[in-house]
PDB file of N, CA and C in Angstrom:
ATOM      1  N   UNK A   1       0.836  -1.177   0.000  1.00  0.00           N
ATOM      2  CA  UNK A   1       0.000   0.000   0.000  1.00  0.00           C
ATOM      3  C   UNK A   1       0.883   1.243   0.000  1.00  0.00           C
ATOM      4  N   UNK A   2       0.318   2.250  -1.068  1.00  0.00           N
ATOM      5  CA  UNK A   2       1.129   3.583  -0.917  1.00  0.00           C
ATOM      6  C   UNK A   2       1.126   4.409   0.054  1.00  0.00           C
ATOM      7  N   UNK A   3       2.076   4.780   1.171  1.00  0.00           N
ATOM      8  CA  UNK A   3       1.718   5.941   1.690  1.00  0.00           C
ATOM      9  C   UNK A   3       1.336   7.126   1.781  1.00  0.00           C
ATOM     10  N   UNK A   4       1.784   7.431   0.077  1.00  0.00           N
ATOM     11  CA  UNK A   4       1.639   8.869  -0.477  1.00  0.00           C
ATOM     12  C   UNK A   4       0.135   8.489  -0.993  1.00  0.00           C
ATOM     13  N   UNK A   5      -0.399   7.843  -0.770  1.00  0.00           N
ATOM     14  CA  UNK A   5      -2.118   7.725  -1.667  1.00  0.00           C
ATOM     15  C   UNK A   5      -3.051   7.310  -0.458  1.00  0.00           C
ATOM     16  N   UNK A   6      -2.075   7.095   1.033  1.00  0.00           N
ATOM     17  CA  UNK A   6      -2.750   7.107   2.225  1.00  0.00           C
ATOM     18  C   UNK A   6      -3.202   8.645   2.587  1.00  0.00           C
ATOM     19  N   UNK A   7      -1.893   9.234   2.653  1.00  0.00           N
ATOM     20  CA  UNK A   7      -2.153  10.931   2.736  1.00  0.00           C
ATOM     21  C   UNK A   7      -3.157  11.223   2.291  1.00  0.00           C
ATOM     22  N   UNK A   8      -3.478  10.969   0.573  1.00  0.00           N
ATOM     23  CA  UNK A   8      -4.191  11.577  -0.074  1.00  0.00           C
ATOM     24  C   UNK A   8      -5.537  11.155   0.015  1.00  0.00           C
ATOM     25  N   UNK A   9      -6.128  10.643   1.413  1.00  0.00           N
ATOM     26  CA  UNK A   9      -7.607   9.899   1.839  1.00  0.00           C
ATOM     27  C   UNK A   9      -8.177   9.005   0.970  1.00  0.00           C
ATOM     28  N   UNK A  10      -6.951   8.235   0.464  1.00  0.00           N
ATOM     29  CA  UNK A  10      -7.074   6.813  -0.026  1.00  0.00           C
ATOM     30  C   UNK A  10      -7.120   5.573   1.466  1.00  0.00           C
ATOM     31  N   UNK A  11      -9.115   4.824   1.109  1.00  0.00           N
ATOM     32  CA  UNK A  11      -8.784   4.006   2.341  1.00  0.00           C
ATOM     33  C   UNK A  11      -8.723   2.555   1.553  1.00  0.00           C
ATOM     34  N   UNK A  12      -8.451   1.824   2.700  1.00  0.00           N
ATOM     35  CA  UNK A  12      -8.963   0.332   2.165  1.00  0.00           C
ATOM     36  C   UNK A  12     -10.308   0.161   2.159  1.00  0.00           C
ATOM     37  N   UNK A  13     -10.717  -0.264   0.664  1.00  0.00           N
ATOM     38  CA  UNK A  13     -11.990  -0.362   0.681  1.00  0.00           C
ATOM     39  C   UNK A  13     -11.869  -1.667   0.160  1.00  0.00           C
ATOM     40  N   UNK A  14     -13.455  -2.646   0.457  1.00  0.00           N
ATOM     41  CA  UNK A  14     -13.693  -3.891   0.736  1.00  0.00           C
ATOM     42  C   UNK A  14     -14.892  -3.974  -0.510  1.00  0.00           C
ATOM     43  N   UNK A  15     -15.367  -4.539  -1.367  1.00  0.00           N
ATOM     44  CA  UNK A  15     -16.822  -4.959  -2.018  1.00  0.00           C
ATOM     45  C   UNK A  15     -16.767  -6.012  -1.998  1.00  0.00           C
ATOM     46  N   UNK A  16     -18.082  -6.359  -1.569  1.00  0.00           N
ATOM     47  CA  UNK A  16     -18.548  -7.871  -1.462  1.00  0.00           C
ATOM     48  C   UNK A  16     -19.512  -7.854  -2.534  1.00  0.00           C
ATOM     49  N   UNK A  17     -19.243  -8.616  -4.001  1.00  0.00           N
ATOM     50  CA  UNK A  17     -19.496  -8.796  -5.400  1.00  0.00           C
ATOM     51  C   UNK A  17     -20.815  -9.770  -4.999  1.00  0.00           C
ATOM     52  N   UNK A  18     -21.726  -9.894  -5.559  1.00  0.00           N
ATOM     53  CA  UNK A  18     -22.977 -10.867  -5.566  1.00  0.00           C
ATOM     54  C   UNK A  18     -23.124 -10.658  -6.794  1.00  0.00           C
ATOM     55  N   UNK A  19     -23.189 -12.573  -7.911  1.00  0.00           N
ATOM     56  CA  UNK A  19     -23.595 -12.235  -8.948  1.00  0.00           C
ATOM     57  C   UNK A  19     -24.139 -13.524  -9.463  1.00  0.00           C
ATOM     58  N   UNK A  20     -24.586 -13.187 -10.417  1.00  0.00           N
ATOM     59  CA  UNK A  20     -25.255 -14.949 -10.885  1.00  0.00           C
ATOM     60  C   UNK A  20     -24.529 -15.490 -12.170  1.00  0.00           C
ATOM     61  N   UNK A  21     -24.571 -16.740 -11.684  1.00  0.00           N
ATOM     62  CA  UNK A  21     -23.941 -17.113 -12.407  1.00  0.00           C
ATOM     63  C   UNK A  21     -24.756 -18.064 -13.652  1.00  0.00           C
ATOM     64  N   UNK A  22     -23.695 -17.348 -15.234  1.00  0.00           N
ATOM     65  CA  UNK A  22     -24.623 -17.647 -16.738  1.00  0.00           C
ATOM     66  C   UNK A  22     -25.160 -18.557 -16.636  1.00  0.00           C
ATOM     67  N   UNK A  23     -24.377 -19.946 -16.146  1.00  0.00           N
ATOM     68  CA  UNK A  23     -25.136 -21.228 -16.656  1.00  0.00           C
ATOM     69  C   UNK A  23     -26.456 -21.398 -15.674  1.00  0.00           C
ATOM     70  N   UNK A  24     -26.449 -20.826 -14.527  1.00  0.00           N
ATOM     71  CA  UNK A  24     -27.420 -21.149 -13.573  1.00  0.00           C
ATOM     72  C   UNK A  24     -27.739 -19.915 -13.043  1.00  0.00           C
ATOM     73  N   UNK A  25     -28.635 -19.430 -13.570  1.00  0.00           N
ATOM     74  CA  UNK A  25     -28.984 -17.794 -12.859  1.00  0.00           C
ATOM     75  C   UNK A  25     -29.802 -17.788 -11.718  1.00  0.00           C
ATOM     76  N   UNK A  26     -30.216 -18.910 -11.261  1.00  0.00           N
ATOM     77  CA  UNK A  26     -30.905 -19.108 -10.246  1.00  0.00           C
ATOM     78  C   UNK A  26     -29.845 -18.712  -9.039  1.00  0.00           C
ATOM     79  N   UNK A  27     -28.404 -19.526  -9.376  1.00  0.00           N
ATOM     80  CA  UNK A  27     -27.254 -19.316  -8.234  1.00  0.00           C
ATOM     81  C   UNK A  27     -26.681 -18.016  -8.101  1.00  0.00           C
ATOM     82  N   UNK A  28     -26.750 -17.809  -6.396  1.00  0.00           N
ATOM     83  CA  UNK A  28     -25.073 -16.501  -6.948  1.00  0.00           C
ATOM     84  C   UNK A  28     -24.311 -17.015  -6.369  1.00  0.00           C
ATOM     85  N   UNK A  29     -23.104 -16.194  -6.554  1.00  0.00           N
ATOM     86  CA  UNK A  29     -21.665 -16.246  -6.468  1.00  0.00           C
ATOM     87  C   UNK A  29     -21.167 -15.075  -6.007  1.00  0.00           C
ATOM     88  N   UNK A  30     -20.196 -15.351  -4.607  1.00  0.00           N
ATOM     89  CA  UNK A  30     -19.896 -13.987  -3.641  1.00  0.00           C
ATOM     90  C   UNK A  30     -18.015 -13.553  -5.005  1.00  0.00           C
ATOM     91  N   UNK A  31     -17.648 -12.256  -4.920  1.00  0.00           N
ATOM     92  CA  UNK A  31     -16.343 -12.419  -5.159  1.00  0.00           C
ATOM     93  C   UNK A  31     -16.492 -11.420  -4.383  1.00  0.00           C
ATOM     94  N   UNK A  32     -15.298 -11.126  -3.667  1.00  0.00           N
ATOM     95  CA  UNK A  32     -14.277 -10.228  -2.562  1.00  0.00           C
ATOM     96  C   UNK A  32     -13.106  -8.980  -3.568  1.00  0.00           C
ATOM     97  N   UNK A  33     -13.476  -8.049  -3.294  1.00  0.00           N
ATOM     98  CA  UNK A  33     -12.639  -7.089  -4.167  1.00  0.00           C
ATOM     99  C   UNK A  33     -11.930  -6.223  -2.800  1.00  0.00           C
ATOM    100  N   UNK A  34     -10.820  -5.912  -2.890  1.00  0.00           N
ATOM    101  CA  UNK A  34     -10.288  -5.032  -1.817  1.00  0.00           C
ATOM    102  C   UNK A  34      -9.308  -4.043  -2.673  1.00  0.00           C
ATOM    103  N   UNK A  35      -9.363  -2.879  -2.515  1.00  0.00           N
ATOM    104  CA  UNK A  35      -8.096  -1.748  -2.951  1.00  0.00           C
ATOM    105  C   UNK A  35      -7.825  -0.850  -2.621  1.00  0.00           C
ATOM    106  N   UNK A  36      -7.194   0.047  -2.267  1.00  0.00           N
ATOM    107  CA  UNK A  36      -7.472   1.664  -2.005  1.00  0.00           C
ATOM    108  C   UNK A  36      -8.176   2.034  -3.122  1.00  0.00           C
ATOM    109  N   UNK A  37      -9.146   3.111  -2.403  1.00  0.00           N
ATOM    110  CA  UNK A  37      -9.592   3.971  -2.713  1.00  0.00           C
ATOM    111  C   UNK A  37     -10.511   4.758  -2.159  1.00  0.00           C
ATOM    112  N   UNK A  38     -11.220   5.925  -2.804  1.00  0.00           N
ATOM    113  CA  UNK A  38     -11.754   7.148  -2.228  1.00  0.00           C
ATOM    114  C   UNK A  38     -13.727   7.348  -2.129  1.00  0.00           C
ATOM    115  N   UNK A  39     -13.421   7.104  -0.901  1.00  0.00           N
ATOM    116  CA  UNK A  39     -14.945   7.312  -0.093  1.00  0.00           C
ATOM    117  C   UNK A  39     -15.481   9.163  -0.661  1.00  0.00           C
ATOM    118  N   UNK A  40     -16.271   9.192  -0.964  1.00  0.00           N
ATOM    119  CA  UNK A  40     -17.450   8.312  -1.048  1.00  0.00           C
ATOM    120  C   UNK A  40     -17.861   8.011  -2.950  1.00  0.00           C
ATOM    121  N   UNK A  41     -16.661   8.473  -3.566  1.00  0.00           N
ATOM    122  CA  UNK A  41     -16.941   8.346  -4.896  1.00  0.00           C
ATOM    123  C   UNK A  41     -16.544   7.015  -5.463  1.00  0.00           C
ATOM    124  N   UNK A  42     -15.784   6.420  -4.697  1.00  0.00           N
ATOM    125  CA  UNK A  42     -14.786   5.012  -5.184  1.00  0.00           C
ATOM    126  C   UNK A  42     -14.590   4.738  -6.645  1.00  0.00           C
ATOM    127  N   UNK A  43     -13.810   5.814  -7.369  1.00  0.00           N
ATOM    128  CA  UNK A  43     -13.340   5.820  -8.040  1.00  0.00           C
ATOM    129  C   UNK A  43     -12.889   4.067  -8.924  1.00  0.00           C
ATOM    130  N   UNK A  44     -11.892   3.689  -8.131  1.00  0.00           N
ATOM    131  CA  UNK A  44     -11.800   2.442  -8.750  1.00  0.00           C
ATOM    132  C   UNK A  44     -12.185   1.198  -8.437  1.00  0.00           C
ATOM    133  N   UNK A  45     -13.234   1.129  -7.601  1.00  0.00           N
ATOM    134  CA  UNK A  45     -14.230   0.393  -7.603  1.00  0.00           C
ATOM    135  C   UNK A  45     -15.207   0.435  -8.545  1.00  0.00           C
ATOM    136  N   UNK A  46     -15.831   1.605  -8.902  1.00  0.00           N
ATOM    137  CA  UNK A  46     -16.120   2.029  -9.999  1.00  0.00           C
ATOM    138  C   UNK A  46     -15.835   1.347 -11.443  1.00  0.00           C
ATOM    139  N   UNK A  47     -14.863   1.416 -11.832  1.00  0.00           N
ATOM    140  CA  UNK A  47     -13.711   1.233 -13.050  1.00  0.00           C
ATOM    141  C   UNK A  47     -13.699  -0.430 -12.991  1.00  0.00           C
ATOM    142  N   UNK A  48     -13.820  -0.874 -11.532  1.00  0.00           N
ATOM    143  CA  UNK A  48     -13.822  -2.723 -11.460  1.00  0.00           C
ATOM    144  C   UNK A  48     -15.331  -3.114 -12.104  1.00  0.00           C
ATOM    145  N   UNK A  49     -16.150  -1.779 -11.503  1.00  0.00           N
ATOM    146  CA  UNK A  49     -17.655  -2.701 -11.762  1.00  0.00           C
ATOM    147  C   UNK A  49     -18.107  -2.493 -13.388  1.00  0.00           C
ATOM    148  N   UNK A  50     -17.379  -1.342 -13.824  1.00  0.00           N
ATOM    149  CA  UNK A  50     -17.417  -0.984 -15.527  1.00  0.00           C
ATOM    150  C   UNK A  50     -16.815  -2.286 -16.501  1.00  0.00           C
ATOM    151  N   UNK A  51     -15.619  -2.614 -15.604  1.00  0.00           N
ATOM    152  CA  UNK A  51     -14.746  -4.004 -16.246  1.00  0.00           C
ATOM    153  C   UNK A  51     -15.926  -5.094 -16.135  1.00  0.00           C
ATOM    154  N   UNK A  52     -16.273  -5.248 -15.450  1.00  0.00           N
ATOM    155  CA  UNK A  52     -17.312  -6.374 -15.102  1.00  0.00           C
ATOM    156  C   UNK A  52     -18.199  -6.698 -16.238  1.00  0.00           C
ATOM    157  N   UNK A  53     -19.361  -5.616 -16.035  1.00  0.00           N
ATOM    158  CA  UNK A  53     -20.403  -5.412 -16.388  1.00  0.00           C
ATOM    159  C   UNK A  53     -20.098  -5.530 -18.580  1.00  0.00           C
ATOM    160  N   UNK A  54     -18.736  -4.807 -18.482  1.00  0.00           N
ATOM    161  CA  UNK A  54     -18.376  -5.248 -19.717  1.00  0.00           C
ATOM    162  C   UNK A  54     -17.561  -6.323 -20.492  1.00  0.00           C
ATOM    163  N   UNK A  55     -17.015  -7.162 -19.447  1.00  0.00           N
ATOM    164  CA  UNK A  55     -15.996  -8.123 -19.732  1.00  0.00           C
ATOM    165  C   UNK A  55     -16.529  -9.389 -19.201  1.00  0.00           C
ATOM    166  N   UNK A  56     -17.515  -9.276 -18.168  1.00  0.00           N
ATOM    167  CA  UNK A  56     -17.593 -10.348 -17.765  1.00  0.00           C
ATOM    168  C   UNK A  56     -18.999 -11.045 -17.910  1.00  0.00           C
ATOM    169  N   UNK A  57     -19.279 -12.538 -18.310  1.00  0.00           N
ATOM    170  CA  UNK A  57     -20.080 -12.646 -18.377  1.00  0.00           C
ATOM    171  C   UNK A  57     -21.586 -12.821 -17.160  1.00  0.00           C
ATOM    172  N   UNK A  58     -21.031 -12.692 -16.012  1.00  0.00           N
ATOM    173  CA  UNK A  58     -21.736 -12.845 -14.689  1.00  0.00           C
ATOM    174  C   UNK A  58     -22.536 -11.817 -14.529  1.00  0.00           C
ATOM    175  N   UNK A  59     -24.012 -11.819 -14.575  1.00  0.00           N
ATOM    176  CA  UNK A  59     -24.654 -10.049 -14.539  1.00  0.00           C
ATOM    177  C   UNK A  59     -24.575 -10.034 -12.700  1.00  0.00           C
ATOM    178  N   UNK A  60     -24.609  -8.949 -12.222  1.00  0.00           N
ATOM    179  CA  UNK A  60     -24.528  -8.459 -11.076  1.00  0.00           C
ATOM    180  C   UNK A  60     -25.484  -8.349 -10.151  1.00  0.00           C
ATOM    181  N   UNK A  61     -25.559  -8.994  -9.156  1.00  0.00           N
ATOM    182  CA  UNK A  61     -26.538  -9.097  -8.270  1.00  0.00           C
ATOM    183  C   UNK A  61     -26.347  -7.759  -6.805  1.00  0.00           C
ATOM    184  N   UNK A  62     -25.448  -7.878  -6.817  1.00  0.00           N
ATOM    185  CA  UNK A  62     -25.546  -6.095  -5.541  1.00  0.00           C
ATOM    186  C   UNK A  62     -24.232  -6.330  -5.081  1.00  0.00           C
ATOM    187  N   UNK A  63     -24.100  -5.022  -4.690  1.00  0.00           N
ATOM    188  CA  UNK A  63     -22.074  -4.868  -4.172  1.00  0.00           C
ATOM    189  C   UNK A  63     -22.826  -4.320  -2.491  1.00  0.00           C
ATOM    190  N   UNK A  64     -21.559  -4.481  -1.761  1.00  0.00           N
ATOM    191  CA  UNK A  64     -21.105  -3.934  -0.554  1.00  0.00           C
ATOM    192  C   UNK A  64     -20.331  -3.598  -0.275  1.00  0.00           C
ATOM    193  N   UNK A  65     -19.885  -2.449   0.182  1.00  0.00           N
ATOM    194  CA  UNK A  65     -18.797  -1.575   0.439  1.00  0.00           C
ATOM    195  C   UNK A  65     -18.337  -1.415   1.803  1.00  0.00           C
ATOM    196  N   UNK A  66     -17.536  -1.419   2.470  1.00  0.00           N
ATOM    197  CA  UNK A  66     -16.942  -1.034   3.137  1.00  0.00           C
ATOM    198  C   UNK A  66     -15.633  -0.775   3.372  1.00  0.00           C
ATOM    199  N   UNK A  67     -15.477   0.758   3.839  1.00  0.00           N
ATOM    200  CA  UNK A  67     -14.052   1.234   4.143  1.00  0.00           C
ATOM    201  C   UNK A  67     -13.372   1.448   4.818  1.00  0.00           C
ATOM    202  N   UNK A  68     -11.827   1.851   5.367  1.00  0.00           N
ATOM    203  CA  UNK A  68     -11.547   2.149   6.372  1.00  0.00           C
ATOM    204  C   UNK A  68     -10.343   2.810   6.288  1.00  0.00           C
ATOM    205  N   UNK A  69     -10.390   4.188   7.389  1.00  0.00           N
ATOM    206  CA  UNK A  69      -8.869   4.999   7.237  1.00  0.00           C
ATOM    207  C   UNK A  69      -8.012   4.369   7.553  1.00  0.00           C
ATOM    208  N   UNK A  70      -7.013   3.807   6.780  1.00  0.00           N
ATOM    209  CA  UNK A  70      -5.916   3.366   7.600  1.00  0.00           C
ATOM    210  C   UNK A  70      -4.699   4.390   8.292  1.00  0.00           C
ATOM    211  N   UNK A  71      -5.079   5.819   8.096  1.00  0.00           N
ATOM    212  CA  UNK A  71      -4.234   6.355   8.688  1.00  0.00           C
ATOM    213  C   UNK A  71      -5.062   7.438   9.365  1.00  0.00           C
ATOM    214  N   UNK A  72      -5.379   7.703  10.824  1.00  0.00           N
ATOM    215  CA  UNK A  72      -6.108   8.442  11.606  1.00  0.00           C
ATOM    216  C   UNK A  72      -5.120   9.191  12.503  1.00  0.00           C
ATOM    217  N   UNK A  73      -5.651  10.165  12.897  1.00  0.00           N
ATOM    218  CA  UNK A  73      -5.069  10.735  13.698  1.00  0.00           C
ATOM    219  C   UNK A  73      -5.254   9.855  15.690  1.00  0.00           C
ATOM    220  N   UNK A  74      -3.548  10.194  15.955  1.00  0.00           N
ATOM    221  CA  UNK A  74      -4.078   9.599  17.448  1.00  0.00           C
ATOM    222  C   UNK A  74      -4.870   9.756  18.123  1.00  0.00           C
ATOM    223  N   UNK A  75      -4.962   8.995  19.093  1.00  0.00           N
ATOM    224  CA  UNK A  75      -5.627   9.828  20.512  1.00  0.00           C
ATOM    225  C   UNK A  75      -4.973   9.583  21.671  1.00  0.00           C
ATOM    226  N   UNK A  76      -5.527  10.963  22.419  1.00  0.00           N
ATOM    227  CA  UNK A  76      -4.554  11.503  23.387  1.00  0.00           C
ATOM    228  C   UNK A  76      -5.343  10.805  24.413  1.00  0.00           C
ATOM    229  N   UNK A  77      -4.554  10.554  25.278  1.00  0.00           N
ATOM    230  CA  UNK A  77      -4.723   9.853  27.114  1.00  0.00           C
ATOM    231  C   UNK A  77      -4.017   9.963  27.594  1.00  0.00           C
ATOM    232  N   UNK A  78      -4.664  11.036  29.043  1.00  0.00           N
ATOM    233  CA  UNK A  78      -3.813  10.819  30.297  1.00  0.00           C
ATOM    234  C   UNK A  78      -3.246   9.850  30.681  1.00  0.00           C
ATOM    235  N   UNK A  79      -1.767   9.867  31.214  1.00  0.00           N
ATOM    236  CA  UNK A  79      -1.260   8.336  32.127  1.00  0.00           C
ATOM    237  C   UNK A  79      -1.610   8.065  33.107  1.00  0.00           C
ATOM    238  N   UNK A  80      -1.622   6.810  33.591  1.00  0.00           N
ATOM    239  CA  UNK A  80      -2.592   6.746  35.075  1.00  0.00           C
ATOM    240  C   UNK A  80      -0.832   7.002  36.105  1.00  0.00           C
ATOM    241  N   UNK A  81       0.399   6.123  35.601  1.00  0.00           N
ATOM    242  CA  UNK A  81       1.275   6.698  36.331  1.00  0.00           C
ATOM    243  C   UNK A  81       2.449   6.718  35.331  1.00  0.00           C
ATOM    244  N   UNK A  82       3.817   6.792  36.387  1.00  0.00           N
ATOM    245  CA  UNK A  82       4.488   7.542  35.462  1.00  0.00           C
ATOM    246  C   UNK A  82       6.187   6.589  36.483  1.00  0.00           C
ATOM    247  N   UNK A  83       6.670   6.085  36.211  1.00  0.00           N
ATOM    248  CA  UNK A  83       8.035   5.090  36.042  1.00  0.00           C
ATOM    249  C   UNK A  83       9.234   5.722  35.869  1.00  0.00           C
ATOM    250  N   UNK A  84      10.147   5.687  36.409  1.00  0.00           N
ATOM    251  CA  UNK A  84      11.497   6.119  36.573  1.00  0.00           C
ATOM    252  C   UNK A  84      12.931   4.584  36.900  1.00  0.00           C
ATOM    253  N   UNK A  85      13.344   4.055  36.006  1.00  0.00           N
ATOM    254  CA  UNK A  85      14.344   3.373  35.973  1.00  0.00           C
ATOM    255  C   UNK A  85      15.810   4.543  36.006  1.00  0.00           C
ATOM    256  N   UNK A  86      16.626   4.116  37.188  1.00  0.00           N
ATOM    257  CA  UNK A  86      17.646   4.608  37.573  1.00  0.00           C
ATOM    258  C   UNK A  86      18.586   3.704  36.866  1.00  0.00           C
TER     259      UNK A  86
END
């Protein structure tokens, strides 16, 4: 993962693919997509589901998204105590 595309509020984002499959459209089929990218437009999630929809023969049953910052700011906490090695 890039750090310089962490900066830039690139998160890990997750889609959970649901789709049916040609020979049996009755069935679906989960696929797992994970990449950086940008909440809330997801750019290249986007660009995966365009590849799909045009390359692949599986029509699409519903995505799920979820993301996450991997780089947040800390948080601050008082110490309860405080240690001195001589």
């Amino acid at each position: 993962m890039s750090f310089a595309l962490q900066l830039k509020d690139y998160r890990m984002t997750t889609a959970e693919i649901l789709y049916r499959l040609p020979d049996h459209p009755n069935v679906l089929q989960t696929y797992v997509w994970q990449h950086l990218d940008i909440a809330p437009q997801y750019p290249e999630l986007t660009k995966f589901l365009d590849f799909w929809k045009r390359e692949i023969e599986g029509p699409l049953h519903s995505v799920r998204v979820a993301s996450a910052k991997l780089i947040s700011p800390g948080t601050f906490r008082h110490t309860d105590a405080v240690y001195r090695l001589h």
